[in-house]
Protein backbone atom coordinates (compact mmCIF):
# COMPACT_ATOMS: atom_id res chain seq x y z
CA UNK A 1 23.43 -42.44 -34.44
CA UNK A 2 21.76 -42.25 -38.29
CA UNK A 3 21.32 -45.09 -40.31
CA UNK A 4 22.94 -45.56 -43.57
CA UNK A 5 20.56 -45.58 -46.13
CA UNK A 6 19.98 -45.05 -49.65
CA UNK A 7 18.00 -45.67 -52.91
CA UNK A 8 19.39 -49.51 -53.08
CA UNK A 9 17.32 -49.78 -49.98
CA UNK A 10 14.22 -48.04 -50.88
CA UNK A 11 14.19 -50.09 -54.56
CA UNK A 12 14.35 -53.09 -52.18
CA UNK A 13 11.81 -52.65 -50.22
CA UNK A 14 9.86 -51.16 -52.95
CA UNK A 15 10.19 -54.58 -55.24
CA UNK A 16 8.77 -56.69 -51.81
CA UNK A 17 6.04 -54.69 -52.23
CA UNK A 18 5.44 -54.63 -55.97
CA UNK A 19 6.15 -58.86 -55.48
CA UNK A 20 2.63 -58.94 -53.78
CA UNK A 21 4.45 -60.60 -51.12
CA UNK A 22 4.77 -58.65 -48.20
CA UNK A 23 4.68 -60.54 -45.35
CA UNK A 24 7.34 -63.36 -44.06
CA UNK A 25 8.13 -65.28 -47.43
CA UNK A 26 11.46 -65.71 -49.88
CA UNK A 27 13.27 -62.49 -49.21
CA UNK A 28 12.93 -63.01 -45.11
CA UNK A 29 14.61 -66.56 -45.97
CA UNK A 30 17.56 -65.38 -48.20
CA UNK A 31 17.69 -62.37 -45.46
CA UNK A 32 18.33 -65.30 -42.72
CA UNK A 33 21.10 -67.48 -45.21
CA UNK A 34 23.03 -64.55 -45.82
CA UNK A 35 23.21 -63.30 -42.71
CA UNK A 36 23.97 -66.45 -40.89
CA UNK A 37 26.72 -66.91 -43.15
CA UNK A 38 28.22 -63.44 -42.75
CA UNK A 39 28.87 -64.42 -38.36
CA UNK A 40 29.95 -67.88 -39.07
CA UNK A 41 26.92 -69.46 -37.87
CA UNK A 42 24.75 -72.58 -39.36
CA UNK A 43 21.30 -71.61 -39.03
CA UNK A 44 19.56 -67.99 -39.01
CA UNK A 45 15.84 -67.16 -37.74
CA UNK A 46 14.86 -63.82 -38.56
CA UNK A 47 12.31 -62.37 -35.72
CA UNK A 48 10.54 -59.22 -34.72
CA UNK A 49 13.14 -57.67 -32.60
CA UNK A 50 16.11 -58.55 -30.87
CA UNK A 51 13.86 -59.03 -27.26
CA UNK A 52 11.81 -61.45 -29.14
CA UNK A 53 14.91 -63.68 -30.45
CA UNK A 54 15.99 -63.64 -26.89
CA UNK A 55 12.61 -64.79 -25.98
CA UNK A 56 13.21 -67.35 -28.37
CA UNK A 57 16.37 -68.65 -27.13
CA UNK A 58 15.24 -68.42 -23.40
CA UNK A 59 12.14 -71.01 -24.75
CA UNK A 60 14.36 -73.10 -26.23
CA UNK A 61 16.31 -74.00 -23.17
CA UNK A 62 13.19 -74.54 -21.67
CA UNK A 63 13.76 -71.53 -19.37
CA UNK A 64 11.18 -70.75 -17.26
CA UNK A 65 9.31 -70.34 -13.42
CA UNK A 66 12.02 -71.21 -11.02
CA UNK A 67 15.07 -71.05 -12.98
CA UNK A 68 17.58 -68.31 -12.16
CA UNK A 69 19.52 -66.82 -15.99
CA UNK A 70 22.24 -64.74 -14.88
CA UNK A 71 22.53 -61.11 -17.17
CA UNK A 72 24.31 -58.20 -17.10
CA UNK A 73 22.57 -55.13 -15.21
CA UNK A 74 24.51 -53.17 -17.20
CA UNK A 75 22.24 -53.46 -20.96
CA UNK A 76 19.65 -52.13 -22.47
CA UNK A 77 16.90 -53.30 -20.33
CA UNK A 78 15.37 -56.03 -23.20
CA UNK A 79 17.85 -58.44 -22.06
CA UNK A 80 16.31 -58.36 -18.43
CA UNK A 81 12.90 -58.52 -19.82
CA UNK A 82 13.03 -61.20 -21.90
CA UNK A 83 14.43 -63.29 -19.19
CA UNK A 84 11.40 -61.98 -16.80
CA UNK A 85 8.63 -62.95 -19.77
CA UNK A 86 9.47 -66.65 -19.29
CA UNK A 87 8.75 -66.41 -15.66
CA UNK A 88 12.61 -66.90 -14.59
CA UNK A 89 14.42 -64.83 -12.56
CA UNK A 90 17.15 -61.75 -13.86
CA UNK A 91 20.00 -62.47 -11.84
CA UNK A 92 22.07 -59.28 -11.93
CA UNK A 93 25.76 -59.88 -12.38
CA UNK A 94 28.74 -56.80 -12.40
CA UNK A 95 31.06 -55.80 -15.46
CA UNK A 96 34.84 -55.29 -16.11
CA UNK A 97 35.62 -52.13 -15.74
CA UNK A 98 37.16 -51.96 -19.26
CA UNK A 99 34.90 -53.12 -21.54
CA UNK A 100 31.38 -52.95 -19.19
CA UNK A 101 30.83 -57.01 -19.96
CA UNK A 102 30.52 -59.87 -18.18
CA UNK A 103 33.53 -61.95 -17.31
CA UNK A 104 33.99 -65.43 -15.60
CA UNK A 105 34.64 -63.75 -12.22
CA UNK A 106 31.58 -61.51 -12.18
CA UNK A 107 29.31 -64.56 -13.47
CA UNK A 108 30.61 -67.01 -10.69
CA UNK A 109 29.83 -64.38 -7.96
CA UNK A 110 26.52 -65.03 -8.62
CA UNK A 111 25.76 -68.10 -10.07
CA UNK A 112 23.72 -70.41 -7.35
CA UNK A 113 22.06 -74.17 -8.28
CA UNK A 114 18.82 -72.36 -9.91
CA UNK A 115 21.05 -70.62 -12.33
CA UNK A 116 19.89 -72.47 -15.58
CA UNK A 117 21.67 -70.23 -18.70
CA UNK A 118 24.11 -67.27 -19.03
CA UNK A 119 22.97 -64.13 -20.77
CA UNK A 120 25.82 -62.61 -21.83
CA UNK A 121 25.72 -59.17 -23.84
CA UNK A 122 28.70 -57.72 -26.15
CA UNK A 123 28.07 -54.59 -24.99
CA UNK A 124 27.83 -51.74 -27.06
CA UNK A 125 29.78 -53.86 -29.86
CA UNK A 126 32.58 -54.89 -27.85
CA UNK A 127 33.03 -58.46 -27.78
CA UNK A 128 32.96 -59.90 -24.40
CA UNK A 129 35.21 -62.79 -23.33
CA UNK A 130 32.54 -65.70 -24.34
CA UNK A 131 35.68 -68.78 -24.43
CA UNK A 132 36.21 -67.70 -20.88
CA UNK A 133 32.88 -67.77 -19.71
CA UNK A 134 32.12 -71.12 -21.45
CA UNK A 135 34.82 -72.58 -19.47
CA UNK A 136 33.03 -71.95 -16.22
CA UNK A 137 29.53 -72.50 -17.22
CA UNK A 138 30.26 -75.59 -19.53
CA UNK A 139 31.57 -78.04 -16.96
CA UNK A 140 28.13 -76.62 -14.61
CA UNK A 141 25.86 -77.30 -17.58
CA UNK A 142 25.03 -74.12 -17.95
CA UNK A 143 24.17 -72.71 -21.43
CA UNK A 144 25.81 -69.48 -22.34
CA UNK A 145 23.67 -67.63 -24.40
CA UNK A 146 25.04 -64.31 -26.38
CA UNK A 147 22.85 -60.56 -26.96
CA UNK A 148 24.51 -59.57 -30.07
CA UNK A 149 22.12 -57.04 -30.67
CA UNK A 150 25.06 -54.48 -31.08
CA UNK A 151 27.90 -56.42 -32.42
CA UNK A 152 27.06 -57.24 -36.22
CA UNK A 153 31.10 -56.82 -37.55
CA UNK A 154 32.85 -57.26 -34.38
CA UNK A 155 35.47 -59.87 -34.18
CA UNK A 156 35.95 -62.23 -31.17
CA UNK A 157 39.41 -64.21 -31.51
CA UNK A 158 39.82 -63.76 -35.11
CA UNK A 159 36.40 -64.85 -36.34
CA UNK A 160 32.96 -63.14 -36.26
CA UNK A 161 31.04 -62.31 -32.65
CA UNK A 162 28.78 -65.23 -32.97
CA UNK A 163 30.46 -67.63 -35.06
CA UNK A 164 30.38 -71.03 -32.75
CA UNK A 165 27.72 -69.36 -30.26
CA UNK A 166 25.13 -72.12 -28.71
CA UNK A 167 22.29 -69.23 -29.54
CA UNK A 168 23.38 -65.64 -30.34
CA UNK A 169 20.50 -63.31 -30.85
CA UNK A 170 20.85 -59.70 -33.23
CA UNK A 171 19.16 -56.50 -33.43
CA UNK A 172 18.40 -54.22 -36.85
CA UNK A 173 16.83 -51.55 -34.89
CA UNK A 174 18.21 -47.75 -36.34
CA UNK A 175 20.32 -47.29 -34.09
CA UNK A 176 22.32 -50.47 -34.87
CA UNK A 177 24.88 -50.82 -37.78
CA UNK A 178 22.38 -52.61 -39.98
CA UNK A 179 18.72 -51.40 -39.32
CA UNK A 180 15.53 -53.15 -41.10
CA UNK A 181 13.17 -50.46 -39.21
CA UNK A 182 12.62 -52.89 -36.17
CA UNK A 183 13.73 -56.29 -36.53
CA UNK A 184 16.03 -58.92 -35.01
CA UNK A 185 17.53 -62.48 -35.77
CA UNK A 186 18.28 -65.82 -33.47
CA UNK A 187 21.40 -67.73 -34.81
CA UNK A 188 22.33 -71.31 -34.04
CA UNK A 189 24.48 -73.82 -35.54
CA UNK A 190 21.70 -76.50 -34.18
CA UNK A 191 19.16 -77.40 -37.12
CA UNK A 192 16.59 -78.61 -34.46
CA UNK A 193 16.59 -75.75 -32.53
CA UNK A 194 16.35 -73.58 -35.76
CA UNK A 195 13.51 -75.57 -37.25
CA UNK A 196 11.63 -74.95 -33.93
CA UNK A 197 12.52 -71.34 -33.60
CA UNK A 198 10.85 -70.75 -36.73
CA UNK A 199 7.87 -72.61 -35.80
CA UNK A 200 7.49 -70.73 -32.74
CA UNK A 201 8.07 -67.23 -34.38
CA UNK A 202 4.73 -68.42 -36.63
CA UNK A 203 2.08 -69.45 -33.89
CA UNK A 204 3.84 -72.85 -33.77
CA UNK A 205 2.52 -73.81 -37.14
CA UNK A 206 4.01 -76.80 -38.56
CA UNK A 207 4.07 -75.32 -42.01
CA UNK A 208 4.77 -72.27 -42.72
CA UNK A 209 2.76 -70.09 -44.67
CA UNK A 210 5.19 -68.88 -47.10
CA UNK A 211 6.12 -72.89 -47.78
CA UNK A 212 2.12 -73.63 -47.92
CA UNK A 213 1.06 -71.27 -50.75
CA UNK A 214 4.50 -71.98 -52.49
CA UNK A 215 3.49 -75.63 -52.33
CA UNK A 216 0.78 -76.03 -55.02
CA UNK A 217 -1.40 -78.42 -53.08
CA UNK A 218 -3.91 -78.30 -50.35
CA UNK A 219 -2.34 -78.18 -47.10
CA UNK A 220 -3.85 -78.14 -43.63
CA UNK A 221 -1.61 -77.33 -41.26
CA UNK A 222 -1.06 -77.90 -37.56
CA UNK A 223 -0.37 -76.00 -34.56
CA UNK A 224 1.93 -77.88 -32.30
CA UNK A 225 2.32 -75.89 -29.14
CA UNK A 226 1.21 -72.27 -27.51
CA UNK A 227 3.66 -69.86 -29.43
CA UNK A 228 4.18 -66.31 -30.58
CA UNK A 229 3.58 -63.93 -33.45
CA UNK A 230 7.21 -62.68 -34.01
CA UNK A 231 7.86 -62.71 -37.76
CA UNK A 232 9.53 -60.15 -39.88
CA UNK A 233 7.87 -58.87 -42.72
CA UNK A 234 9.67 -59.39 -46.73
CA UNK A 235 10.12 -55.85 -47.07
CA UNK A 236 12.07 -55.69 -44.15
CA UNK A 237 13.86 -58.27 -45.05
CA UNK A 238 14.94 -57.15 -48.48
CA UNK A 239 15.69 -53.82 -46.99
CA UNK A 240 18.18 -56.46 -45.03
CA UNK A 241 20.19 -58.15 -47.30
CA UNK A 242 21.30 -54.61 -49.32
CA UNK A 243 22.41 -53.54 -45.56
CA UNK A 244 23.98 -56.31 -45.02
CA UNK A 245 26.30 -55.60 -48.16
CA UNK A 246 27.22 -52.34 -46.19
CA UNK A 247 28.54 -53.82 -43.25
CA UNK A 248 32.48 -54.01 -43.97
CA UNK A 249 32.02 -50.62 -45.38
CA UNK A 250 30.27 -49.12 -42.14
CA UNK A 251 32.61 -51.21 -39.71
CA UNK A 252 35.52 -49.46 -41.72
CA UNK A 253 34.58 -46.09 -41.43
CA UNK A 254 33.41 -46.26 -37.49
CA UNK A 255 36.65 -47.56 -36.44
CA UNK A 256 38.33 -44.64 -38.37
CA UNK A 257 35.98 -42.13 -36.67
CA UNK A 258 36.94 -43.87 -33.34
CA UNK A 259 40.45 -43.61 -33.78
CA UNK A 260 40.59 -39.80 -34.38
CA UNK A 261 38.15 -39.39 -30.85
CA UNK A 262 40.92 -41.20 -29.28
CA UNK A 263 43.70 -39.41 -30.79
CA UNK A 264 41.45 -36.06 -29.91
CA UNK A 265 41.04 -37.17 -26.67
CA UNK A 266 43.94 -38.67 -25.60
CA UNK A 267 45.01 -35.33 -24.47
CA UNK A 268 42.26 -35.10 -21.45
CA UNK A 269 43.50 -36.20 -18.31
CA UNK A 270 41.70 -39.31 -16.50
CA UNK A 271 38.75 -39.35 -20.07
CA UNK A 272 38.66 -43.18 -20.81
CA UNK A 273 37.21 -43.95 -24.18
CA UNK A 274 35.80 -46.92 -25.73
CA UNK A 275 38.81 -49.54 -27.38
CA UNK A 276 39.09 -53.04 -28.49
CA UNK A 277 39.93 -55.03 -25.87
CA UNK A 278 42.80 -57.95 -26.38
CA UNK A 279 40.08 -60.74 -27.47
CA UNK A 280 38.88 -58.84 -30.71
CA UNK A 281 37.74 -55.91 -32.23
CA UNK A 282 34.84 -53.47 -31.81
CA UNK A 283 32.36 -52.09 -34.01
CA UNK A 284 31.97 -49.00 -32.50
CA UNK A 285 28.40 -49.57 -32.41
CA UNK A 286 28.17 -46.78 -29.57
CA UNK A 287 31.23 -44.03 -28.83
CA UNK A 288 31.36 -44.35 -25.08
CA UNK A 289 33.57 -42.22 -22.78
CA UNK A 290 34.22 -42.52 -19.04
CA UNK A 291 34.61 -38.78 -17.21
CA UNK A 292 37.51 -38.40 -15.37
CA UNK A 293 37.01 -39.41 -11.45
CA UNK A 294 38.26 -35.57 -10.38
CA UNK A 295 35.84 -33.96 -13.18
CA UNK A 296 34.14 -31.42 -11.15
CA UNK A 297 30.98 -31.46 -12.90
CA UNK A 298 28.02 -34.43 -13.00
CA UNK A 299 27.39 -36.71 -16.69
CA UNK A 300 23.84 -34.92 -16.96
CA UNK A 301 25.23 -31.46 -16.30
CA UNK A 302 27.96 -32.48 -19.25
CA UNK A 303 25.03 -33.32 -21.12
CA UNK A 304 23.03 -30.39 -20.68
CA UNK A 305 26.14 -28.11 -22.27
CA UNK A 306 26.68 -30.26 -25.13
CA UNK A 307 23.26 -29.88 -26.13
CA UNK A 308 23.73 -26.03 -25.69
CA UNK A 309 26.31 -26.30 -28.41
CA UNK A 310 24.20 -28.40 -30.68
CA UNK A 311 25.41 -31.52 -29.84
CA UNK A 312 23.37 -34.48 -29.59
CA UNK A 313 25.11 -37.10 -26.84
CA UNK A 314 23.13 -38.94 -24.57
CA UNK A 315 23.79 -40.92 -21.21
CA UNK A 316 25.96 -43.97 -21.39
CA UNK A 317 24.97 -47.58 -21.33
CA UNK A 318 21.64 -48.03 -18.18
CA UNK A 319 22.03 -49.88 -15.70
CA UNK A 320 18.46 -52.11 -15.54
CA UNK A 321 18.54 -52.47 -11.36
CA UNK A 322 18.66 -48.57 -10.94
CA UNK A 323 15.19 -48.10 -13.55
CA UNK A 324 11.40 -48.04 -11.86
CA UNK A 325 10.76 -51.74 -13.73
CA UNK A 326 13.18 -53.83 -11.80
CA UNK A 327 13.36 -51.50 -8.33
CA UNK A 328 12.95 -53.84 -5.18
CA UNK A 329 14.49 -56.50 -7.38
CA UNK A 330 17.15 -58.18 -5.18
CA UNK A 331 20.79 -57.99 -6.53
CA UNK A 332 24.27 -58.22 -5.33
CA UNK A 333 26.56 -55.06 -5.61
CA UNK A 334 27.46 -54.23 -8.59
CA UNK A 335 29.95 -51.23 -7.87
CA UNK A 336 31.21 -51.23 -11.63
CA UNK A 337 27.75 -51.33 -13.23
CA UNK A 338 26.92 -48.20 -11.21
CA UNK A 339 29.87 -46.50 -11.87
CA UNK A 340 29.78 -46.72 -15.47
CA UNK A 341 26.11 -45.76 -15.46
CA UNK A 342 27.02 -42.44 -13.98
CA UNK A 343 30.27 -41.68 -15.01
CA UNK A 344 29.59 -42.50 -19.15
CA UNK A 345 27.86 -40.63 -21.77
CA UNK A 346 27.73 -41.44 -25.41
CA UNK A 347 29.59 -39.36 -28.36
CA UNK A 348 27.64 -38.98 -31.79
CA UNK A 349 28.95 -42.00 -34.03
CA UNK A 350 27.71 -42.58 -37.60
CA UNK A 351 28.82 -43.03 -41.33
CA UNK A 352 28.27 -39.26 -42.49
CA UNK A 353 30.04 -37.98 -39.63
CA UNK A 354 32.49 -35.49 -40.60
CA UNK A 355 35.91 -34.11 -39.11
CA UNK A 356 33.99 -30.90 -38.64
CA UNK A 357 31.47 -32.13 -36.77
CA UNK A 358 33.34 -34.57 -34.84
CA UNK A 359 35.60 -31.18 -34.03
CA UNK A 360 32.69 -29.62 -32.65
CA UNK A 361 31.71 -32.88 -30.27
CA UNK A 362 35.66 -32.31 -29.05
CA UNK A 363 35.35 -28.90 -28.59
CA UNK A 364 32.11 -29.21 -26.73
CA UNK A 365 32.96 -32.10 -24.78
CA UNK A 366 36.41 -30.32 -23.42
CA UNK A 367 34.77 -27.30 -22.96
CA UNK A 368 31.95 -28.91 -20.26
CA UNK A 369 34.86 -30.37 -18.61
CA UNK A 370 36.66 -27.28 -18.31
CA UNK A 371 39.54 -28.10 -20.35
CA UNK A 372 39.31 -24.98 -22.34
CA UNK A 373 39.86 -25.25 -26.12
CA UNK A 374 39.97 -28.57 -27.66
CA UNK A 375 43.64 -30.04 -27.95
CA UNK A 376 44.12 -30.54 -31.54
């Protein structure tokens, strides 16, 4: 992955800084209007990182000690942990084989009368089946919550991933479509749970101090509960918006990189790629593909011979029960989650990509499975 950017970017962030104003002020707020609008939701509340606007959702269902929140093992291990910082309980639930998210049937294997949310993650920018889930977990009263962190520009049933979601949360990290640096954003279509996100993201001030020094008067302001320090900073937030004027743009030209891997690849026998699945469409936040189950060599050793030909892959998505953090840490099993883990690696996937280097990743990749030359 490379970000895409460019001097619209870096006169952005350079006018944040010329503005005086560098810390969490005007340009985080337009940041968090514009973006909400763009996934169809009410209310945006730009944070730190994605794992801290999970942390914020988790607080706002007043998760915590003794509650259960059900999440994929198969993620990038934030979604785990910012279930464990509230004191709950990860609850490890499998995948579909297909698209590596949750479904209804993998959620209800697991869900018990502690089980107080639903963590659901459109993994790797495919959209999971969220209307499904919500017709388990709503009759239960069980909030389903949505990790976005990947999916900026994926579709779920015609509309954005996110648009209607009870609390989606977003990531800008670099290796996302839209990067501020490090950064992330909660999104609601409930005001009160906004206006208390954004309290909670500032120390739990009850003014903000962007809206106290653009006040004029004297203002002493209140702290009304034990919060966090989780703001983004202006000039991340300008660098932001110009992304965010990218994002049909980048969407456009992943999805035409994707389709000639899959036409390159079609040819390998039992190599399953990454598609859209029937709900929506995919962002191809992450070029996934699933080795053949007679390939006679190991992911890591397919790895290893990429990277002798100068191409930079790494292992597919982790699967958090199988890291140090989380071992001991009871689980059902989760034979998909496993399998994916092993059997997946990750193709290189970004905007400047071009037909000659994506020729190379072919040539490589068919090579370490002993296909000989590539199949164009």
């Amino acid at each position: 992955m490379k970000p895409l950017l460019g001097e619209e970017e870096a006169e952005a962030a350079a006018a944040a800084v010329r503005s005086g104003w560098v810390a969490q002020g005007p340009r985080v707020a337009r940041f968090e209007e514009v973006f909400a609008r763009r996934v169809g939701a009410a209310h945006g509340v730009a944070a730190s990182s994605c794992t801290t606007a999970l942390h914020l959702a988790a607080h706002l269902l007043g998760v915590g000690p003794g509650d259960e929140v059900v999440v994929p093992s198969l993620s990038f291990i934030a979604t785990a942990n910012a279930v464990h910082h509230t004191g709950a309980t990860p609850v490890f639930a499998d995948v579909d084989p297909e698209t590596g998210n949750l479904t209804a049937d993998t959620v209800a294997a697991v869900l018990t009368d502690r089980t107080r949310a639903v963590l659901v993650v459109h993994q790797a920018g495919v959209p999971a089946d969220v209307a499904g889930l919500r017709a388990l977990c709503d009759p239960l009263a069980v909030p389903v919550v949505e990790d976005a962190a990947c999916a900026a520009g994926s579709t779920y049933l015609g509309a954005p991933v996110g648009a209607g979601a009870l609390l989606a949360a977003w990531s800008f990290h670099p290796r996302k479509l839209l990067t501020t640096g490090e950064g992330g954003m909660l999104t609601t279509d409930r005001a009160d749970w906004a206006a208390r996100a954004k309290r909670l993201r500032e120390h739990g001030m009850s003014v903000s101090a962007a809206d106290r020094h653009r006040g004029g008067a004297a203002v002493v302001e209140e702290y009304l509960e034990t919060a966090f320090n989780y703001r983004m900073t202006d000039v991340q937030a300008a660098i932001g918006v110009v992304q965010l004027s990218r994002l049909d743009g980048i969407v456009r030209r992943r999805r035409e990189l994707a389709a000639r891997y899959q036409e390159l690849l079609a040819g390998v026998p039992g190599l399953r790629t990454v598609r859209d699945p029937a709900h929506g469409t995919t962002n191809y936040q992450s070029f996934w593909v699933r080795l053949p189950d007679d390939a006679q060599v190991e992911r890591n050793d397919v790895l290893a011979e990429l990277a002798r030909r100068g191409v930079s892959a790494r292992r597919g998505i982790m699967a958090s029960h199988l890291e140090p953090a989380y071992a001991g840490h009871p689980h059902t099993a989760l034979p998909v989650t496993e399998d994916f883990t092993r059997r997946t690696l990750i193709l290189p996937l970004h905007h400047d990509l071009t037909t000659a280097e994506q020729d190379t990743v072919v040539d490589a990749l068919t090579a370490a499975l002993g296909a000989g030359a590539a199949l164009r």
